[in-house]
C-alpha atoms as a PDB file:
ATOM      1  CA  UNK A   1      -9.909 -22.151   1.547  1.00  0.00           C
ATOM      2  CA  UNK A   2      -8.980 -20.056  -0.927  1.00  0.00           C
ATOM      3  CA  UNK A   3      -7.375 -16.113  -0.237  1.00  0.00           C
ATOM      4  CA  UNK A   4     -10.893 -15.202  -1.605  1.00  0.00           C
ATOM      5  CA  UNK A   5     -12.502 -17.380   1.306  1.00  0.00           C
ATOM      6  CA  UNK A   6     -13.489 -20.504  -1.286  1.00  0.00           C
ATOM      7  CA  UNK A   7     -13.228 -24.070  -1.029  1.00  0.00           C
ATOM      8  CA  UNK A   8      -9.596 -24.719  -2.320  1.00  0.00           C
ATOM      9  CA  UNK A   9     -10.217 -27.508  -5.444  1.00  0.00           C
ATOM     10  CA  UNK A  10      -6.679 -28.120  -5.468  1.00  0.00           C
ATOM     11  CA  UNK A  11      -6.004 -30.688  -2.711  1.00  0.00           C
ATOM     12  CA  UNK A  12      -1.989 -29.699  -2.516  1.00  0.00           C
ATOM     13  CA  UNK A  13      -2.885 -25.775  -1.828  1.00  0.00           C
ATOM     14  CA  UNK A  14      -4.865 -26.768   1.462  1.00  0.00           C
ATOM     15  CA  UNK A  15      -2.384 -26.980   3.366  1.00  0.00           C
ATOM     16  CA  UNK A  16      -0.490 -23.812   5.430  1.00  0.00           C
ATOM     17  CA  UNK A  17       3.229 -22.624   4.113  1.00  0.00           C
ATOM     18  CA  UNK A  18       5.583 -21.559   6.395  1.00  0.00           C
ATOM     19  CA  UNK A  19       6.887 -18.217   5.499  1.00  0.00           C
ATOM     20  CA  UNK A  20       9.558 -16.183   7.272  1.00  0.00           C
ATOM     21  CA  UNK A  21       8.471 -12.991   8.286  1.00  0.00           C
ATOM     22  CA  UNK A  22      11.628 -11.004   7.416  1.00  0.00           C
ATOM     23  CA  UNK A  23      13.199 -12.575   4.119  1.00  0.00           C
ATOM     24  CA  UNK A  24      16.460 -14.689   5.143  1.00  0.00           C
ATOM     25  CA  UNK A  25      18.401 -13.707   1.867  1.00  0.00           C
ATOM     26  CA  UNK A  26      20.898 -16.206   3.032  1.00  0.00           C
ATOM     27  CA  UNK A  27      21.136 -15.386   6.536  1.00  0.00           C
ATOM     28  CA  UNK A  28      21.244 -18.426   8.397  1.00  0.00           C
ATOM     29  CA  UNK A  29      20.257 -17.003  11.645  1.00  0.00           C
ATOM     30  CA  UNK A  30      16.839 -15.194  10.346  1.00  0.00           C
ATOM     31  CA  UNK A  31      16.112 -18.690   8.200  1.00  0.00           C
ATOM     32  CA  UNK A  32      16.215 -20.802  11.817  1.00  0.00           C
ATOM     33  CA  UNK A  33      14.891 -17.994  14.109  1.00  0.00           C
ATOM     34  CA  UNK A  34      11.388 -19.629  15.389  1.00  0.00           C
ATOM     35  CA  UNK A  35      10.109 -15.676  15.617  1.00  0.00           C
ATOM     36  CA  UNK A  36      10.929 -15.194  11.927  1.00  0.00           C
ATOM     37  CA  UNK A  37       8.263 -17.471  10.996  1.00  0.00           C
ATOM     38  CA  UNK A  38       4.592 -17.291  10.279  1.00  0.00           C
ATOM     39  CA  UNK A  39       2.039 -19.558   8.863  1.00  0.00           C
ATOM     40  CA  UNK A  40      -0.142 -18.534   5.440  1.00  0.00           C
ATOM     41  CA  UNK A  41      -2.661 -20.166   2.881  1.00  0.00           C
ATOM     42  CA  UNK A  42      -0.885 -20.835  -0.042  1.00  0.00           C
ATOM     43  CA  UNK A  43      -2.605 -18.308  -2.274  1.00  0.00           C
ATOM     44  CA  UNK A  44      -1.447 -15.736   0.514  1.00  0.00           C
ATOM     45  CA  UNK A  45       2.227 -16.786   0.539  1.00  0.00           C
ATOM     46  CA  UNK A  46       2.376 -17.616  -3.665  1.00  0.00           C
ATOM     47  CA  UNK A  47       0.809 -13.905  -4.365  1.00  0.00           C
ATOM     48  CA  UNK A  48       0.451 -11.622  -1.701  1.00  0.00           C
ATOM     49  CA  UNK A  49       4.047 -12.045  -0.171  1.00  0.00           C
ATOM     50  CA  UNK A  50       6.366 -12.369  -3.111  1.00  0.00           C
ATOM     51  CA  UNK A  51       4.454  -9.409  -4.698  1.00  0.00           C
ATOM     52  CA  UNK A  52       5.658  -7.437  -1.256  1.00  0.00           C
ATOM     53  CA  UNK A  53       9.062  -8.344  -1.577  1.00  0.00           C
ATOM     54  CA  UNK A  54       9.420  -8.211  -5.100  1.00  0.00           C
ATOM     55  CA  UNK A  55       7.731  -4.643  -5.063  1.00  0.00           C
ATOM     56  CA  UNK A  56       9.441  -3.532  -1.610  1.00  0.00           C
ATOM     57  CA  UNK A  57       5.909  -1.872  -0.553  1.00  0.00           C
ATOM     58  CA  UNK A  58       3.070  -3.997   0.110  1.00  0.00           C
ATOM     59  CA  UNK A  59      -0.314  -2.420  -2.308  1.00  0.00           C
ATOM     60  CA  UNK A  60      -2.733  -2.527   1.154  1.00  0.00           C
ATOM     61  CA  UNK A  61      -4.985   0.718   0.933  1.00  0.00           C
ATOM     62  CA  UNK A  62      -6.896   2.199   3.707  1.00  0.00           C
ATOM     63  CA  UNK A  63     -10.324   3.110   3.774  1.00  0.00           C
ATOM     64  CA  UNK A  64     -10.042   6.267   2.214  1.00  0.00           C
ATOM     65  CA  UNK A  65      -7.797   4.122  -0.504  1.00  0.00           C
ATOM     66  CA  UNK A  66      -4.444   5.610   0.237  1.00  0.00           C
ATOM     67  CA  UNK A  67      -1.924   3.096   0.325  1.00  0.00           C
ATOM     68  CA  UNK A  68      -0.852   2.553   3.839  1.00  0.00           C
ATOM     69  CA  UNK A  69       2.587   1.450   3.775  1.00  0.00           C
ATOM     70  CA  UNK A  70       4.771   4.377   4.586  1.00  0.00           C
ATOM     71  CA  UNK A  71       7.649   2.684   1.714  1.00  0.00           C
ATOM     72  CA  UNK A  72       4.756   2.497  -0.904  1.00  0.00           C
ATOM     73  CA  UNK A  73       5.933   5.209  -3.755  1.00  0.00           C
ATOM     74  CA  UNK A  74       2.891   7.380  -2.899  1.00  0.00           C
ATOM     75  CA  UNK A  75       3.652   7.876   0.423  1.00  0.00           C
ATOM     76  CA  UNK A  76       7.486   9.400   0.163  1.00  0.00           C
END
């Protein structure tokens, strides 16, 4: 499955990507700590997640479409 919920075509995107929860930068102990890491689809990981940390605020909006993440611009 796709991030939009449809059949994934590409047959090396269905599988899950381990991410780490906290980016290791580095740090040895947060790149081997088994509570650091989470699985997501590809499309999740390869979008959604480097957009976060690139950004440093993640884009999520509520339903009144405020952003929701207290370090989004909008919200200092």
């Amino acid at each position: 499955m796709t991030a939009a919920g449809e059949d994934q075509a590409n047959a090396r995107r269905r599988f899950l990507v381990v991410d780490h929860v906290i980016p290791h930068r580095g740090d040895l102990g947060l790149f081997l700590d088994p509570a650091n890491l989470q699985t997501l689809c590809p499309d999740d990981h390869d979008q959604n997640k480097q957009r976060l940390e690139a950004r440093g605020y993640s884009q999520e909006r509520g339903a009144d479409g405020w952003p929701i993440d207290p370090q989004h611009p909008a919200n200092r």
